[in-house]
N, C-alpha and C. Protein backbone atom coordinates (compact mmCIF):
# COMPACT_ATOMS: atom_id res chain seq x y z
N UNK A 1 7.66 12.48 -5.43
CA UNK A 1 8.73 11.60 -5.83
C UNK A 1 10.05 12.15 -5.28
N UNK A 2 10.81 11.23 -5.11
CA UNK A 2 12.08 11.85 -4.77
C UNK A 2 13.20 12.19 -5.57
N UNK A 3 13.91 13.45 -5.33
CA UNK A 3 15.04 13.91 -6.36
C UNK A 3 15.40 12.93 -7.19
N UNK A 4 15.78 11.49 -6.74
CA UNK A 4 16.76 10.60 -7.52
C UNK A 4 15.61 9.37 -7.33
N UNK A 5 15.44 9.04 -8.36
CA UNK A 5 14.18 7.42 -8.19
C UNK A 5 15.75 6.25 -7.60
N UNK A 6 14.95 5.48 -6.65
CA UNK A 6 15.58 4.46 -5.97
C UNK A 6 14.70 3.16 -6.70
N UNK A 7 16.02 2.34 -6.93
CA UNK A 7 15.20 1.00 -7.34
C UNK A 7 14.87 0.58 -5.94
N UNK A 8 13.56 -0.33 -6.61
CA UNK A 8 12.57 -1.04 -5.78
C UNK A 8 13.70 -2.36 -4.48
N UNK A 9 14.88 -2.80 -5.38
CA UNK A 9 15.13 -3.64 -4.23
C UNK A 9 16.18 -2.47 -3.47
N UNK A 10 16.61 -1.10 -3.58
CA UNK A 10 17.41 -0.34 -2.37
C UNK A 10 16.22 0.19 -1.71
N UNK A 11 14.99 0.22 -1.84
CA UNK A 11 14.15 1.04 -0.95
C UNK A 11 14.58 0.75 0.53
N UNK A 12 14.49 1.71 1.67
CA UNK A 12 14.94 1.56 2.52
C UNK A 12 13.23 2.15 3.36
N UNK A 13 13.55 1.96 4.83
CA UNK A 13 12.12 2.55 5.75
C UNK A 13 12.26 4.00 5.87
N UNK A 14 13.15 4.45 5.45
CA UNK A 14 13.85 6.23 5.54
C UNK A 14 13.02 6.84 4.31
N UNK A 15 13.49 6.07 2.95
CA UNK A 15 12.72 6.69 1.95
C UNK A 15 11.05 6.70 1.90
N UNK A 16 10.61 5.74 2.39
CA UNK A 16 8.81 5.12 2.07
C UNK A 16 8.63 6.64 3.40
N UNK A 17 9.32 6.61 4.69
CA UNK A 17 8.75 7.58 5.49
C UNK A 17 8.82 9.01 5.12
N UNK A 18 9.99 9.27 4.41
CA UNK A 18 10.05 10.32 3.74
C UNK A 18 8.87 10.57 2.70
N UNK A 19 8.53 9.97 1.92
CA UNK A 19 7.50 9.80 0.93
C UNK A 19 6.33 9.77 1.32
N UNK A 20 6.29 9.16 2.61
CA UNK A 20 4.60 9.45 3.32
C UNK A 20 4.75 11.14 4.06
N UNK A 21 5.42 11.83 4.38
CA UNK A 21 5.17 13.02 4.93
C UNK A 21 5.22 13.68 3.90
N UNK A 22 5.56 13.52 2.41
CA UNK A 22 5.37 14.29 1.69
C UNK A 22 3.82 14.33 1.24
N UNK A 23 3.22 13.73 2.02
CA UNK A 23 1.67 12.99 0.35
C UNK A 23 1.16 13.27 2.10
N UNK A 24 -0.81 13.64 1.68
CA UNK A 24 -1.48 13.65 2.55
C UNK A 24 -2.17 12.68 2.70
N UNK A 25 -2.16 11.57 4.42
CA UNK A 25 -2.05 10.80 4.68
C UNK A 25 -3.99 10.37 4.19
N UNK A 26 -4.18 9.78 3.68
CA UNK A 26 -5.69 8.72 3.09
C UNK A 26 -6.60 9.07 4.53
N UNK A 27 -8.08 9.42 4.00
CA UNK A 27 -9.30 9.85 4.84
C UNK A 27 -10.16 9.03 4.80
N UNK A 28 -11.18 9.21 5.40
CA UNK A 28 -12.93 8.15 4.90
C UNK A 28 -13.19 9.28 3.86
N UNK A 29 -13.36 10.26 2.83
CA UNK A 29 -13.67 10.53 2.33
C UNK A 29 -13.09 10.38 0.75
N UNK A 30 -11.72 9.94 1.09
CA UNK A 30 -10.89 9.68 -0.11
C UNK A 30 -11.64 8.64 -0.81
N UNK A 31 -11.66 8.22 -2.02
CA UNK A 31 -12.25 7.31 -2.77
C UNK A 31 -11.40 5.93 -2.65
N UNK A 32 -12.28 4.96 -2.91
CA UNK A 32 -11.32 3.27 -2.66
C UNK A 32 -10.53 3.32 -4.54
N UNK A 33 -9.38 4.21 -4.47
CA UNK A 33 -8.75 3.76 -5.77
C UNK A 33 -7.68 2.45 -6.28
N UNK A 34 -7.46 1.86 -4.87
CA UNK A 34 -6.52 0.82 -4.73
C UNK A 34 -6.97 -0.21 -4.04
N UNK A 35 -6.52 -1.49 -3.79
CA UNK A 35 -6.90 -2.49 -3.08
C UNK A 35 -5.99 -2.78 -1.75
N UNK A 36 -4.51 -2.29 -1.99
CA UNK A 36 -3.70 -2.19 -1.38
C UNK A 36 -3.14 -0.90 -0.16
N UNK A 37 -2.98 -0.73 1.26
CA UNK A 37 -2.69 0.11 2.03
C UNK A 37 -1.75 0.01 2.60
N UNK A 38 -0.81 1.10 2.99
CA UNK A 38 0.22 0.76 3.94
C UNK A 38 -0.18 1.60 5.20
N UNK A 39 0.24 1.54 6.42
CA UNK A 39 0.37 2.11 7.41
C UNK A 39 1.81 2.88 7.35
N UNK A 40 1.97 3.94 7.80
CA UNK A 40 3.00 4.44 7.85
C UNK A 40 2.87 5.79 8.95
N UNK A 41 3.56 5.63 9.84
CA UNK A 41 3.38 6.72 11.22
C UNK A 41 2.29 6.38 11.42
N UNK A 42 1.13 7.37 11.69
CA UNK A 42 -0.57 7.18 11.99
C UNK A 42 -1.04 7.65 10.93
N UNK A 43 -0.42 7.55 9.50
CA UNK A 43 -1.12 7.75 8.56
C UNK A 43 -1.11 6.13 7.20
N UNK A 44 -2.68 6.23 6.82
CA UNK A 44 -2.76 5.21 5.83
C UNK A 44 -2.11 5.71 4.16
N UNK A 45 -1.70 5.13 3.58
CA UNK A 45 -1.19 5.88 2.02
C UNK A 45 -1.61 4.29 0.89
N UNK A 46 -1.63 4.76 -0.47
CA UNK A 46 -2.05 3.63 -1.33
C UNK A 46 -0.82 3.22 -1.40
N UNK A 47 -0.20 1.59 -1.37
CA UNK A 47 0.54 0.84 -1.50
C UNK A 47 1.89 1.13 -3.03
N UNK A 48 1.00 1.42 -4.23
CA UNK A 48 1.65 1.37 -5.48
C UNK A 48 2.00 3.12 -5.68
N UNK A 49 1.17 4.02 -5.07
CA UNK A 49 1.48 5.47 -5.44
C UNK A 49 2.90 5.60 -4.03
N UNK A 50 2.68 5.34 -3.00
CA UNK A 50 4.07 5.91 -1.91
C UNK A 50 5.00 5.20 -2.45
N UNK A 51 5.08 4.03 -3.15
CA UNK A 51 6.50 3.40 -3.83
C UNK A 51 6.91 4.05 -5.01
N UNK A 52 5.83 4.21 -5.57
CA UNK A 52 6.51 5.04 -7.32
C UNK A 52 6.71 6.45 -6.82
N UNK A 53 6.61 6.54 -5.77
CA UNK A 53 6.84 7.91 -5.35
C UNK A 53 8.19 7.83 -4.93
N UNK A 54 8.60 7.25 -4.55
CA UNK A 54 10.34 6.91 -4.37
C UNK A 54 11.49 5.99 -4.95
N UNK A 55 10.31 5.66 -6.25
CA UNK A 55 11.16 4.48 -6.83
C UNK A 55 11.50 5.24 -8.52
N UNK A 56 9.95 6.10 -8.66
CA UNK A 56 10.21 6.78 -9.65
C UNK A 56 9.43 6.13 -10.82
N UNK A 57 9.22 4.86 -10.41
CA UNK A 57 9.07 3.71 -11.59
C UNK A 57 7.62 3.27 -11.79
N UNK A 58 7.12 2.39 -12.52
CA UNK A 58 5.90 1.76 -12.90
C UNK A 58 5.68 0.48 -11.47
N UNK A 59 6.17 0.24 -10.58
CA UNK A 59 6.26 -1.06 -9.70
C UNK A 59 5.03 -1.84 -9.62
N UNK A 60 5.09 -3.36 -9.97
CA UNK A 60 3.79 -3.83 -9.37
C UNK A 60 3.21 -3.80 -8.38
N UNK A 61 2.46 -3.53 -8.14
CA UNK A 61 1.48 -3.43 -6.99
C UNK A 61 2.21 -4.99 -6.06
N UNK A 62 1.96 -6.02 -6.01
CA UNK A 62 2.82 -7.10 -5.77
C UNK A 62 4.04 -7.03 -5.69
N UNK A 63 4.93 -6.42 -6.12
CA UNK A 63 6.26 -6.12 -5.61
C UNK A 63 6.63 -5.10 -4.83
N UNK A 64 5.79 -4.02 -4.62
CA UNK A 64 5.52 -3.27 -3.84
C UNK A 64 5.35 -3.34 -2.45
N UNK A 65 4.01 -4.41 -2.38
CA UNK A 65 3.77 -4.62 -1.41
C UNK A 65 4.99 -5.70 -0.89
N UNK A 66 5.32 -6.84 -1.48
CA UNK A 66 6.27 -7.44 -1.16
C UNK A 66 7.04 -6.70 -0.33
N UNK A 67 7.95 -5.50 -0.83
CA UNK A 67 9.41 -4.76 -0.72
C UNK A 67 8.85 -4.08 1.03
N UNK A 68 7.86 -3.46 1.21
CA UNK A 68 6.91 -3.26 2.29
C UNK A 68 7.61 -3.82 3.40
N UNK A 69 6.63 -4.88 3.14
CA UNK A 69 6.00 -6.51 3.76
C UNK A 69 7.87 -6.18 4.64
N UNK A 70 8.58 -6.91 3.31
CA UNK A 70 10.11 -7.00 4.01
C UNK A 70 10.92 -5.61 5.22
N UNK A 71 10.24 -4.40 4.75
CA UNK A 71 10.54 -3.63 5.72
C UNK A 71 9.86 -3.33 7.33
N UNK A 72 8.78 -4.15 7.01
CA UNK A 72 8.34 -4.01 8.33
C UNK A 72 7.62 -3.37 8.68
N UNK A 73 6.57 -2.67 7.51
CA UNK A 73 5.32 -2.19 7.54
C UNK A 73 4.13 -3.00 7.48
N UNK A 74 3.16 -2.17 8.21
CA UNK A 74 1.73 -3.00 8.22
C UNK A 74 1.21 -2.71 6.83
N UNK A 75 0.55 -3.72 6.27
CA UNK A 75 0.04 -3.43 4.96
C UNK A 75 -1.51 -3.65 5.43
N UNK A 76 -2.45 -3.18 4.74
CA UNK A 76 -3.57 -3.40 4.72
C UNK A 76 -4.48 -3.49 3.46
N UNK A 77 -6.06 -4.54 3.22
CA UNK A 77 -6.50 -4.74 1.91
C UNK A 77 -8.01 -5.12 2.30
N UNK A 78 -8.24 -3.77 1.19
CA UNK A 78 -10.03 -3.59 0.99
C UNK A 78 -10.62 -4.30 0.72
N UNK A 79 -11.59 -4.59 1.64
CA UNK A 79 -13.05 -5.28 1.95
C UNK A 79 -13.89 -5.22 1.14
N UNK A 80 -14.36 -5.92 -0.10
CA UNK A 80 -15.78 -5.37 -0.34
C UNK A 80 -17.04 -5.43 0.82
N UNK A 81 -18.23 -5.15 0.54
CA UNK A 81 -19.39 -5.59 1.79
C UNK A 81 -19.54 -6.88 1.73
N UNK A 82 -19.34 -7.36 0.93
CA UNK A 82 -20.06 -9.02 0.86
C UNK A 82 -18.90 -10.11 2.03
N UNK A 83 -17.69 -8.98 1.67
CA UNK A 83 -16.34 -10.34 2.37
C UNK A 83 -16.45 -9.50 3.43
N UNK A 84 -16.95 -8.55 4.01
CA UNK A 84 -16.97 -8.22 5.19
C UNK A 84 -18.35 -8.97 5.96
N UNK A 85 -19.08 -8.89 5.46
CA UNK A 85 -20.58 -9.78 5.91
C UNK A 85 -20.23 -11.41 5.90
N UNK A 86 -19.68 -12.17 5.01
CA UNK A 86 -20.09 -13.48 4.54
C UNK A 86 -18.18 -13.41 4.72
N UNK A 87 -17.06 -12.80 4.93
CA UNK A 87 -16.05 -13.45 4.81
C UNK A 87 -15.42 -14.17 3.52
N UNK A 88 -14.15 -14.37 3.64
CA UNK A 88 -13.62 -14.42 2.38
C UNK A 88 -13.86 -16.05 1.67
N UNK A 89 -14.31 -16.02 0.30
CA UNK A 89 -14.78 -17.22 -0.17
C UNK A 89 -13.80 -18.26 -0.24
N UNK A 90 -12.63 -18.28 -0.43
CA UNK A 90 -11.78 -19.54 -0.13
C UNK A 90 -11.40 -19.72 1.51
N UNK A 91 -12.00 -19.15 2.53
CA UNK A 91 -12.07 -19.45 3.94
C UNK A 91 -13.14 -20.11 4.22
N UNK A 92 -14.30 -19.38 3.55
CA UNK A 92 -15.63 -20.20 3.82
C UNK A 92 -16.57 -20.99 2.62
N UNK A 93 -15.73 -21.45 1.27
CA UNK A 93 -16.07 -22.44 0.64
C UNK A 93 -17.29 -22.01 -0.25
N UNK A 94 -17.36 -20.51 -0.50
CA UNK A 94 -19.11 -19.75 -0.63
C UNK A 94 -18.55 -19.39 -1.76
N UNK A 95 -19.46 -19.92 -3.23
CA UNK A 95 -19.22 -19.31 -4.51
C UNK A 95 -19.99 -18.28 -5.15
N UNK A 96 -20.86 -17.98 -4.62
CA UNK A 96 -21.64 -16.46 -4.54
C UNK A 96 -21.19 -15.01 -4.46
């Protein structure tokens, strides 16, 4: 976290990058604890932990990613096997 928590609408691309070199960047061995990813440098980080990490705060996962989104990061969001095989059910109409 950083010295001083920043609210969610001053986050800037300085703080989130700062906040990703602090935290070790997400592996294939790390566990799927989130649904949500950001890209940041060549490293992946969970969406809701690199923001409360500079915000200080509880942030929704959804506003999070939002605040992101607006800076100009790639976000990324976990696959189960089934939507990776069969694709996502409101694309392909499949209620299974």
């Amino acid at each position: 976290m950083t010295a001083t928590p920043v609210p969610l609408a001053e986050v800037t691309r300085a703080h989130i990058e700062a906040a990703a070199r602090r935290r070790t960047p997400l592996g294939q061995d790390d566990p799927v604890a989130a649904s949500w990813y950001v890209l940041v440098g060549g490293g992946l980080h969970y969406v809701r932990d690199l923001v409360r990490d500079v915000t200080g705060g509880q942030d929704s996962t959804p506003e999070a990613r939002k605040a992101l989104k607006v800076l100009g990061f790639s976000l990324f969001c976990w696959a189960s096997p089934s939507m990776v095989e069969r694709g996502h059910p409101w694309h392909t109409g499949q209620t299974d």
